[in-house]
N, C-alpha and C. Protein backbone atom coordinates (compact mmCIF):
# COMPACT_ATOMS: atom_id res chain seq x y z
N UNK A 1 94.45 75.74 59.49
CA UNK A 1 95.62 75.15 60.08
C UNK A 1 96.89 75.83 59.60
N UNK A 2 96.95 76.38 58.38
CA UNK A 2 98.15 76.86 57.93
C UNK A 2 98.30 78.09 58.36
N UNK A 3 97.28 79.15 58.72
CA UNK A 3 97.09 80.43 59.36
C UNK A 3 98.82 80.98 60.31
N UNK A 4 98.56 79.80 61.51
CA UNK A 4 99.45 80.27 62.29
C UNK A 4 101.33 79.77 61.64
N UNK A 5 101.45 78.90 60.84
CA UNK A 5 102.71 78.96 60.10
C UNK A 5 102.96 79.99 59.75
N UNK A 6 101.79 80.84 58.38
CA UNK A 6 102.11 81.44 57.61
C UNK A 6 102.34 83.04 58.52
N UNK A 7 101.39 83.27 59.63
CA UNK A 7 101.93 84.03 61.02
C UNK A 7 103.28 84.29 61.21
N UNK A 8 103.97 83.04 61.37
CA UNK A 8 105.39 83.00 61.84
C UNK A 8 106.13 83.14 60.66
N UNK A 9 106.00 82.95 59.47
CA UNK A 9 107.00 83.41 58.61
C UNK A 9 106.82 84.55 58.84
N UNK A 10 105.80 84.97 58.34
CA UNK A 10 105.98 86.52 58.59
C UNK A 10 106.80 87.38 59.56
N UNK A 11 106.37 86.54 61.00
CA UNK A 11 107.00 87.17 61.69
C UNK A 11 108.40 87.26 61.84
N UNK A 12 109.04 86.30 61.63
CA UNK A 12 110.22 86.16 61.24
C UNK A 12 110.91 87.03 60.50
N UNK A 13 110.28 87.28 59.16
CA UNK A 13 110.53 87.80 57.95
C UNK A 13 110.67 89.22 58.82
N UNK A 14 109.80 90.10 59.65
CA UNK A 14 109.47 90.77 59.88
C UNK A 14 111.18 91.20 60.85
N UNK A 15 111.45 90.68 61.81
CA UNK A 15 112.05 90.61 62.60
C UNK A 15 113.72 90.94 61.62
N UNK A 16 113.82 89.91 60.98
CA UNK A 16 115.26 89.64 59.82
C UNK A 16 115.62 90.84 59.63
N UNK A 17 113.93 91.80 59.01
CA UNK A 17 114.12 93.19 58.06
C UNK A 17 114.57 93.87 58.92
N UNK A 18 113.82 93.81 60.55
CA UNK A 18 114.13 94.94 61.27
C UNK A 18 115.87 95.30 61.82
N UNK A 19 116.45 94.06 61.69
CA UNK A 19 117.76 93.79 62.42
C UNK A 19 118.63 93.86 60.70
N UNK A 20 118.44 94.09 59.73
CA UNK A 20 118.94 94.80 58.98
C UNK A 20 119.07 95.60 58.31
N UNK A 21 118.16 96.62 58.89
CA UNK A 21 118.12 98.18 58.36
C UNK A 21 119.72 98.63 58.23
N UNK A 22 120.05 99.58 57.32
CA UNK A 22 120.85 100.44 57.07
C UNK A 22 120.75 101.28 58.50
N UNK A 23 121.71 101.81 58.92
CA UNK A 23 122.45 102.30 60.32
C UNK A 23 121.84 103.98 59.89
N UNK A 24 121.18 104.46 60.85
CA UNK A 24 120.88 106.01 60.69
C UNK A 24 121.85 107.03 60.76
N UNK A 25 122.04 107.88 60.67
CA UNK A 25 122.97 109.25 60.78
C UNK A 25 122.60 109.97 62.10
N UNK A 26 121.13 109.99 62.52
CA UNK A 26 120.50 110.59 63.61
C UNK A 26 120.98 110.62 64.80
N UNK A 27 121.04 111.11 66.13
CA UNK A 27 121.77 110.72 66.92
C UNK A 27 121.26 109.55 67.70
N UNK A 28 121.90 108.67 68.61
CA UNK A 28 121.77 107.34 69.20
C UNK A 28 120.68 107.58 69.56
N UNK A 29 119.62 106.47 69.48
CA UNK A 29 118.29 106.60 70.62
C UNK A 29 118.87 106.45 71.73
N UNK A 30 118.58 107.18 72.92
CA UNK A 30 118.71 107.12 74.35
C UNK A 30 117.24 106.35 74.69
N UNK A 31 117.82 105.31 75.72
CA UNK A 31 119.07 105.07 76.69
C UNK A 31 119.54 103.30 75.72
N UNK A 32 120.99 103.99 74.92
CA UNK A 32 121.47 102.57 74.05
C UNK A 32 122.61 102.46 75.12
N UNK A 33 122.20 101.39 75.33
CA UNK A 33 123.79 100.56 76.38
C UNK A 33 124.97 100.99 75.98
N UNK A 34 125.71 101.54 74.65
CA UNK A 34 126.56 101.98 74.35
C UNK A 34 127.22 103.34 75.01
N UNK A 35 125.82 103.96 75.12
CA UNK A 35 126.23 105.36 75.61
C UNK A 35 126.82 105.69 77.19
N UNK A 36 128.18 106.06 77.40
CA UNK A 36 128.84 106.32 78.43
C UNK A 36 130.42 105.63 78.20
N UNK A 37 131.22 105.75 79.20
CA UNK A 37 133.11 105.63 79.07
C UNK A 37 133.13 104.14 79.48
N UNK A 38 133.86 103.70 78.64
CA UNK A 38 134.38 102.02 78.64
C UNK A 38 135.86 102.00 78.84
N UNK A 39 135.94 100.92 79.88
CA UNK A 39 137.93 101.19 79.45
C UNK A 39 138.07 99.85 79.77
N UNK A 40 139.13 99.11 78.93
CA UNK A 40 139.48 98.10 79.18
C UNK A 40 141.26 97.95 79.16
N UNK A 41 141.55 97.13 79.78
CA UNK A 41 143.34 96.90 80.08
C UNK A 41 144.04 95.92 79.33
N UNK A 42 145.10 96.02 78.49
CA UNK A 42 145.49 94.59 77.79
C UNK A 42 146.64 94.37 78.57
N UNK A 43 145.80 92.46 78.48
CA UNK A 43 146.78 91.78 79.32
C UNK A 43 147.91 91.90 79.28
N UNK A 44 148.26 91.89 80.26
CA UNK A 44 150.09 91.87 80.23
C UNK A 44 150.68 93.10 80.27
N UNK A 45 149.38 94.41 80.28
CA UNK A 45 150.50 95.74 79.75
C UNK A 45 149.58 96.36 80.69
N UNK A 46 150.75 97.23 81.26
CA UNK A 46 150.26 98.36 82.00
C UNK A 46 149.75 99.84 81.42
N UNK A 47 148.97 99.45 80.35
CA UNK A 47 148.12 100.13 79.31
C UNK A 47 146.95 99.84 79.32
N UNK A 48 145.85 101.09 79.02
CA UNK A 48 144.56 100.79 79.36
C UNK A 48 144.17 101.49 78.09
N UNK A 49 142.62 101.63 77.62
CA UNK A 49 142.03 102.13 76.52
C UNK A 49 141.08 102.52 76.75
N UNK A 50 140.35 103.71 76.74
CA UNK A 50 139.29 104.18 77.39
C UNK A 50 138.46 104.85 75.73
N UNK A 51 137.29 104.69 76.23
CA UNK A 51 136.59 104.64 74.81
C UNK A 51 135.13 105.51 75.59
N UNK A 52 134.66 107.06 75.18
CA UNK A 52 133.49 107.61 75.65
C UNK A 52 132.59 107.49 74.52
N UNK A 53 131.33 107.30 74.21
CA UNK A 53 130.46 107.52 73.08
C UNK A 53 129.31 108.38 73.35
N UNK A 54 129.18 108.98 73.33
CA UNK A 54 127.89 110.40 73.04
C UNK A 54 126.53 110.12 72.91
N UNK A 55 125.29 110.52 73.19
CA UNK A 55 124.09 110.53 72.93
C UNK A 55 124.34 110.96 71.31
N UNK A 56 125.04 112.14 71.17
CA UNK A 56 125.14 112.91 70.03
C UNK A 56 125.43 112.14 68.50
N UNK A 57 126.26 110.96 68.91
CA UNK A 57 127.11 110.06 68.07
C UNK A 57 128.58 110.38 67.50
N UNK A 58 129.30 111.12 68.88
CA UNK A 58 130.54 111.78 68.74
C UNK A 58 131.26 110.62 69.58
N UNK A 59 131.76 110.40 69.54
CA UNK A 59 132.96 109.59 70.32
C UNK A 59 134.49 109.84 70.51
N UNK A 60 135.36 109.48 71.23
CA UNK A 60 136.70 109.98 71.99
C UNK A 60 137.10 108.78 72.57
N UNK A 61 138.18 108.89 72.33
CA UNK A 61 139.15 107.46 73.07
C UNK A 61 140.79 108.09 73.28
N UNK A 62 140.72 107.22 74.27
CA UNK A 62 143.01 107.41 74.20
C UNK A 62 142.47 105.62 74.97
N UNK A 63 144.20 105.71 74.20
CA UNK A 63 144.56 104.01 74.30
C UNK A 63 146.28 104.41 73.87
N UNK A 64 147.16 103.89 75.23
CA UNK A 64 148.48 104.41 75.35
C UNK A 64 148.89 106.21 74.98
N UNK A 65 149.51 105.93 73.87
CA UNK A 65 149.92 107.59 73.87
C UNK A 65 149.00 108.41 72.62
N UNK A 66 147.88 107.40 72.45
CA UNK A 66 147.05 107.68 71.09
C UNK A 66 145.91 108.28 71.44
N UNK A 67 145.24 109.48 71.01
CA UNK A 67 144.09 110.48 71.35
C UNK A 67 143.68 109.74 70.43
N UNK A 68 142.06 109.70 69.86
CA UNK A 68 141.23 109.98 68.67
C UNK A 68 139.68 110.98 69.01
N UNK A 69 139.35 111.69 67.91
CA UNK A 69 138.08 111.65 68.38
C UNK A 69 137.39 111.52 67.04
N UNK A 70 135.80 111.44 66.62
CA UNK A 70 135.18 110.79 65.55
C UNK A 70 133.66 110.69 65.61
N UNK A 71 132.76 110.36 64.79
CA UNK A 71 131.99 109.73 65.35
C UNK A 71 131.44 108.51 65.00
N UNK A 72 130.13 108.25 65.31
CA UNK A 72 129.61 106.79 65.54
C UNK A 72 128.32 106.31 64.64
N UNK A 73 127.95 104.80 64.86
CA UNK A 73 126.77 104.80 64.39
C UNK A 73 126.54 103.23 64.99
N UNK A 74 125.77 103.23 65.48
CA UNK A 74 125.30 102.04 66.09
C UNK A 74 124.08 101.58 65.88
N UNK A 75 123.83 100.07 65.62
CA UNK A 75 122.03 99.95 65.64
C UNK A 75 121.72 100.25 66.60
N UNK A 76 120.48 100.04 66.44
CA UNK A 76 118.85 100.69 67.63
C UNK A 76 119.25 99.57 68.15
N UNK A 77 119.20 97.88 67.77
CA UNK A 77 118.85 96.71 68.59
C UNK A 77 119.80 95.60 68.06
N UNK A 78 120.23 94.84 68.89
CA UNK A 78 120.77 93.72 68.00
C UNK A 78 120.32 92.46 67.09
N UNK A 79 121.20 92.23 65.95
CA UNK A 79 120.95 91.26 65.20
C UNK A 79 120.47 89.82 65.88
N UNK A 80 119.83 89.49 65.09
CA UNK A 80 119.23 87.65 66.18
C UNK A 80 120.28 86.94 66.85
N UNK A 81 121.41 87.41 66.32
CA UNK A 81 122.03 86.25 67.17
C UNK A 81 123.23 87.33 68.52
N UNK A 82 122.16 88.30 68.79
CA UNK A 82 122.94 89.27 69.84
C UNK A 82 123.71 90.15 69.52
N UNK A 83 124.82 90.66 68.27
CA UNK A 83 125.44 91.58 68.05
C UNK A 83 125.20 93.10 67.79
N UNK A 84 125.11 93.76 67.76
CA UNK A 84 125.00 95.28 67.43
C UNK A 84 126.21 95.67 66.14
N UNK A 85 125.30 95.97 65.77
CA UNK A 85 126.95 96.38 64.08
C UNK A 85 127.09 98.32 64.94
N UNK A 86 128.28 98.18 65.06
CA UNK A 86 128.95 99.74 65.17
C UNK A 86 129.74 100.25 64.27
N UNK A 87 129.81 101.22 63.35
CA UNK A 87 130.40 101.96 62.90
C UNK A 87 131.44 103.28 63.40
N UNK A 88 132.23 103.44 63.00
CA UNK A 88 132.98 104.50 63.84
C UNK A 88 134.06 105.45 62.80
N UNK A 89 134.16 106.48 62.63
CA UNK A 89 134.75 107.03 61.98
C UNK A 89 135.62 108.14 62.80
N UNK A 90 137.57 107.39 62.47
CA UNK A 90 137.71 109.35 63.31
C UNK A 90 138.02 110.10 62.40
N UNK A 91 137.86 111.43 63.08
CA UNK A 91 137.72 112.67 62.11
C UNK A 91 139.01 113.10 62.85
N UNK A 92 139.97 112.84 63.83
CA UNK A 92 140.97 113.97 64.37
C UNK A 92 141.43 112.77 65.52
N UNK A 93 142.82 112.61 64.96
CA UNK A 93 143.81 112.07 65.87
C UNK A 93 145.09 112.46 66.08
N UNK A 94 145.84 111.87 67.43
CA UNK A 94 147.80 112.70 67.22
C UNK A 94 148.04 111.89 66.47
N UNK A 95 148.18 110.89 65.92
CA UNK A 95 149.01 110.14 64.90
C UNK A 95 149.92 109.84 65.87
N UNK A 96 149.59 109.08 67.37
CA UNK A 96 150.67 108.31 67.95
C UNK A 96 150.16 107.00 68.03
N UNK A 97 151.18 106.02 68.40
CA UNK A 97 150.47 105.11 68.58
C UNK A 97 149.76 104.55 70.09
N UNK A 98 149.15 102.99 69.72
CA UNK A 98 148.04 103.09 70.64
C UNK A 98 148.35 101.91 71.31
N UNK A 99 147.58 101.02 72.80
CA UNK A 99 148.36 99.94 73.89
C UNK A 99 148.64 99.23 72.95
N UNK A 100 148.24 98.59 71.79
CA UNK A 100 149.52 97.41 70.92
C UNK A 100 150.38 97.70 70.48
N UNK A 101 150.65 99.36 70.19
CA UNK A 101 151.66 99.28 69.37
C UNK A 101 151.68 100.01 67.93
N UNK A 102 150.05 100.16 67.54
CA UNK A 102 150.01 100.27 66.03
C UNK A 102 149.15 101.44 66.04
N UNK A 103 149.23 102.05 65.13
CA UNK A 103 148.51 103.55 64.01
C UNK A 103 147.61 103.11 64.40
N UNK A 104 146.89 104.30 64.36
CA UNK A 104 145.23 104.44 63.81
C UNK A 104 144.87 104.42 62.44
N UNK A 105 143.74 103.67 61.94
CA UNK A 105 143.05 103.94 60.36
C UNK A 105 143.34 105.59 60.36
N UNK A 106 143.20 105.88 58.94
CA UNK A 106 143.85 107.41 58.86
C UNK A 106 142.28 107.91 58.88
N UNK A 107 142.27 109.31 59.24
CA UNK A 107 141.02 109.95 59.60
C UNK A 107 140.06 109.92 58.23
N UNK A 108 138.85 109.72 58.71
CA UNK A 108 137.94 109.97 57.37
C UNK A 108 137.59 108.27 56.93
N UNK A 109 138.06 107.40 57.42
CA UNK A 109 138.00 105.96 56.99
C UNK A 109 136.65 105.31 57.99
N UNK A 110 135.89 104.91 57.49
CA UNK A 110 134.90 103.98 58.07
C UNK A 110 135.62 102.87 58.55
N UNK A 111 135.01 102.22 60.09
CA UNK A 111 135.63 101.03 60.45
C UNK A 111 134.24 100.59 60.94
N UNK A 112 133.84 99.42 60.46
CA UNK A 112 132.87 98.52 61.18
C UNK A 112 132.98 97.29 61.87
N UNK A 113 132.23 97.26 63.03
CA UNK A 113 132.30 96.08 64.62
C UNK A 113 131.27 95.55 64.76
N UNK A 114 131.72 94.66 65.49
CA UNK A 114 130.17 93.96 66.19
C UNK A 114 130.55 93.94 67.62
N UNK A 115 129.38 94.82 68.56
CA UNK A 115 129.56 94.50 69.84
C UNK A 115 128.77 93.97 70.57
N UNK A 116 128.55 93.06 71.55
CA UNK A 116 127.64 92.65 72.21
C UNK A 116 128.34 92.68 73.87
N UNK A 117 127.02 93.16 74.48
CA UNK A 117 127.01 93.27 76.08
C UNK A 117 126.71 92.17 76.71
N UNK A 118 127.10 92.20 78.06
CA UNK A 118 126.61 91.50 79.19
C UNK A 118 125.67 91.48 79.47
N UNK A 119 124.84 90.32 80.01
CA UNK A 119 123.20 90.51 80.33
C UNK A 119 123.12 91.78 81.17
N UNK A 120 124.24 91.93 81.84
CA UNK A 120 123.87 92.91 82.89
C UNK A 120 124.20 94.50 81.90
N UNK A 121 124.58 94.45 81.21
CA UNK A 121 125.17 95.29 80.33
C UNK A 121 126.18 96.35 80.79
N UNK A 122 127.35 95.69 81.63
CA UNK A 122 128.27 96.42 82.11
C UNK A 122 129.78 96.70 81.52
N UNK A 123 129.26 95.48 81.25
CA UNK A 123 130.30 95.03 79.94
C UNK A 123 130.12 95.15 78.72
N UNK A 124 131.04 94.58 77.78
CA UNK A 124 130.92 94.66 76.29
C UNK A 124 132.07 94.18 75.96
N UNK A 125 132.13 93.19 74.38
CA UNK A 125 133.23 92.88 73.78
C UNK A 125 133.24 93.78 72.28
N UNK A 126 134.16 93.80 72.37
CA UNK A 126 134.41 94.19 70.52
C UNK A 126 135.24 92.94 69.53
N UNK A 127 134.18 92.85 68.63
CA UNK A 127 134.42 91.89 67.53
C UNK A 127 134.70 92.17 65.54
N UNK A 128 135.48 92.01 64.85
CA UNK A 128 136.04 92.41 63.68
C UNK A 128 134.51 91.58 62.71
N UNK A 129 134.14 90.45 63.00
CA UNK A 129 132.88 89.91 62.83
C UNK A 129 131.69 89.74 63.42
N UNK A 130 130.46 89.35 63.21
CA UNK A 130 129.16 88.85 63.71
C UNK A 130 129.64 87.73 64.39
N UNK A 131 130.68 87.62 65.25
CA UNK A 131 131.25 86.17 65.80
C UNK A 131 132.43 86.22 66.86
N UNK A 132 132.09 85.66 67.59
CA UNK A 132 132.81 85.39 69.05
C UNK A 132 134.27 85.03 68.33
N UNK A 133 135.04 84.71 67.54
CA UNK A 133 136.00 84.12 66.97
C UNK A 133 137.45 85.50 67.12
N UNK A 134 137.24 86.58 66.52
CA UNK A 134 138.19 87.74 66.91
C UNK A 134 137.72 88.88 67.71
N UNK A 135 137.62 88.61 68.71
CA UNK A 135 137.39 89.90 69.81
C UNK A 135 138.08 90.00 70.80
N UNK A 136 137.75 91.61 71.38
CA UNK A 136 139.04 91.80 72.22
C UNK A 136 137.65 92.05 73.45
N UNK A 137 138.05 92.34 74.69
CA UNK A 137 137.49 92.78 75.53
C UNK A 137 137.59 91.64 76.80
N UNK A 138 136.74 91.81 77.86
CA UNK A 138 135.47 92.79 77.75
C UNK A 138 136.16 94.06 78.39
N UNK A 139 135.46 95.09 77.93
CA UNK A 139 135.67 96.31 78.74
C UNK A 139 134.43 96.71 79.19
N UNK A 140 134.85 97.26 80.75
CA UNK A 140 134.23 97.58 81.80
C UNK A 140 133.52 99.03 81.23
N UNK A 141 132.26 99.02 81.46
CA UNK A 141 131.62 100.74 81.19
C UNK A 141 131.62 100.81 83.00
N UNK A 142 132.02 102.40 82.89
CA UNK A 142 132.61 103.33 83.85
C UNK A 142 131.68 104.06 84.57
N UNK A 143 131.53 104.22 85.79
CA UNK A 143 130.87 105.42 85.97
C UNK A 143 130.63 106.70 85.61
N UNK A 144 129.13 107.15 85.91
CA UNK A 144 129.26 108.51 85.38
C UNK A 144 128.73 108.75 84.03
């Protein structure tokens, strides 16, 4: 009788480990929903932010008068409760600013996110936590 409990811990256990591996260096497994151009518009401003990410794990954005480029690191799958942890580092920006208003982290600085898609996965939000509470989005992925 205890067989199939002790089953499900496991499996559980199993599952927890897999959704918290340390983030690889390798390039993205293809085909990760991440990969291709996102742009989203902030309200109120006739400013948009366009964000490309790479098979490679190179990434590129402009957002107002701000270039960056950098790269990435994304999980394989998301955490149980839907998020994806992204990492992003830029290596080369103009040092202008971007649709709010503000600098970029200075190059060489790790920044970590949580993003989660649309069932349909056309979308995506970006979050400062594992939590619907500070995020911006959604931004639209683009053709192409």
């Amino acid at each position: 009788m205890r067989t199939p409990f002790f089953f499900a811990i496991a499996l559980c256990s199993l599952f927890s480990a897999r959704a918290a591996e340390p983030l690889s260096s390798a390039p993205v497994p293809a085909p990760h929903p991440l990969i291709g151009s996102w742009s989203w518009s902030l309200p109120g401003k006739p400013c948009t932010e366009q964000l490309r990410y790479s098979a490679n794990g190179m990434r590129q954005s402009s957002s107002g008068d701000e270039t960056t480029q950098g790269h990435y690191e994304v999980a394989a799958i998301p955490s149980l409760i839907g998020f994806y942890r992204l990492t992003e580092t830029v290596t080369d920006g103009n040092g202008k600013r971007d649709c709010s208003g503000d600098l970029h982290e200075a190059p060489g600085k790790a920044v970590t996110r949580f993003i989660q898609f649309s069932p349909s996965k056309d979308q995506l939000i970006v979050c400062r936590e594992e939590s619907l509470k500070a995020c911006f989005g959604p931004l639209k992925h683009l053709p192409g």
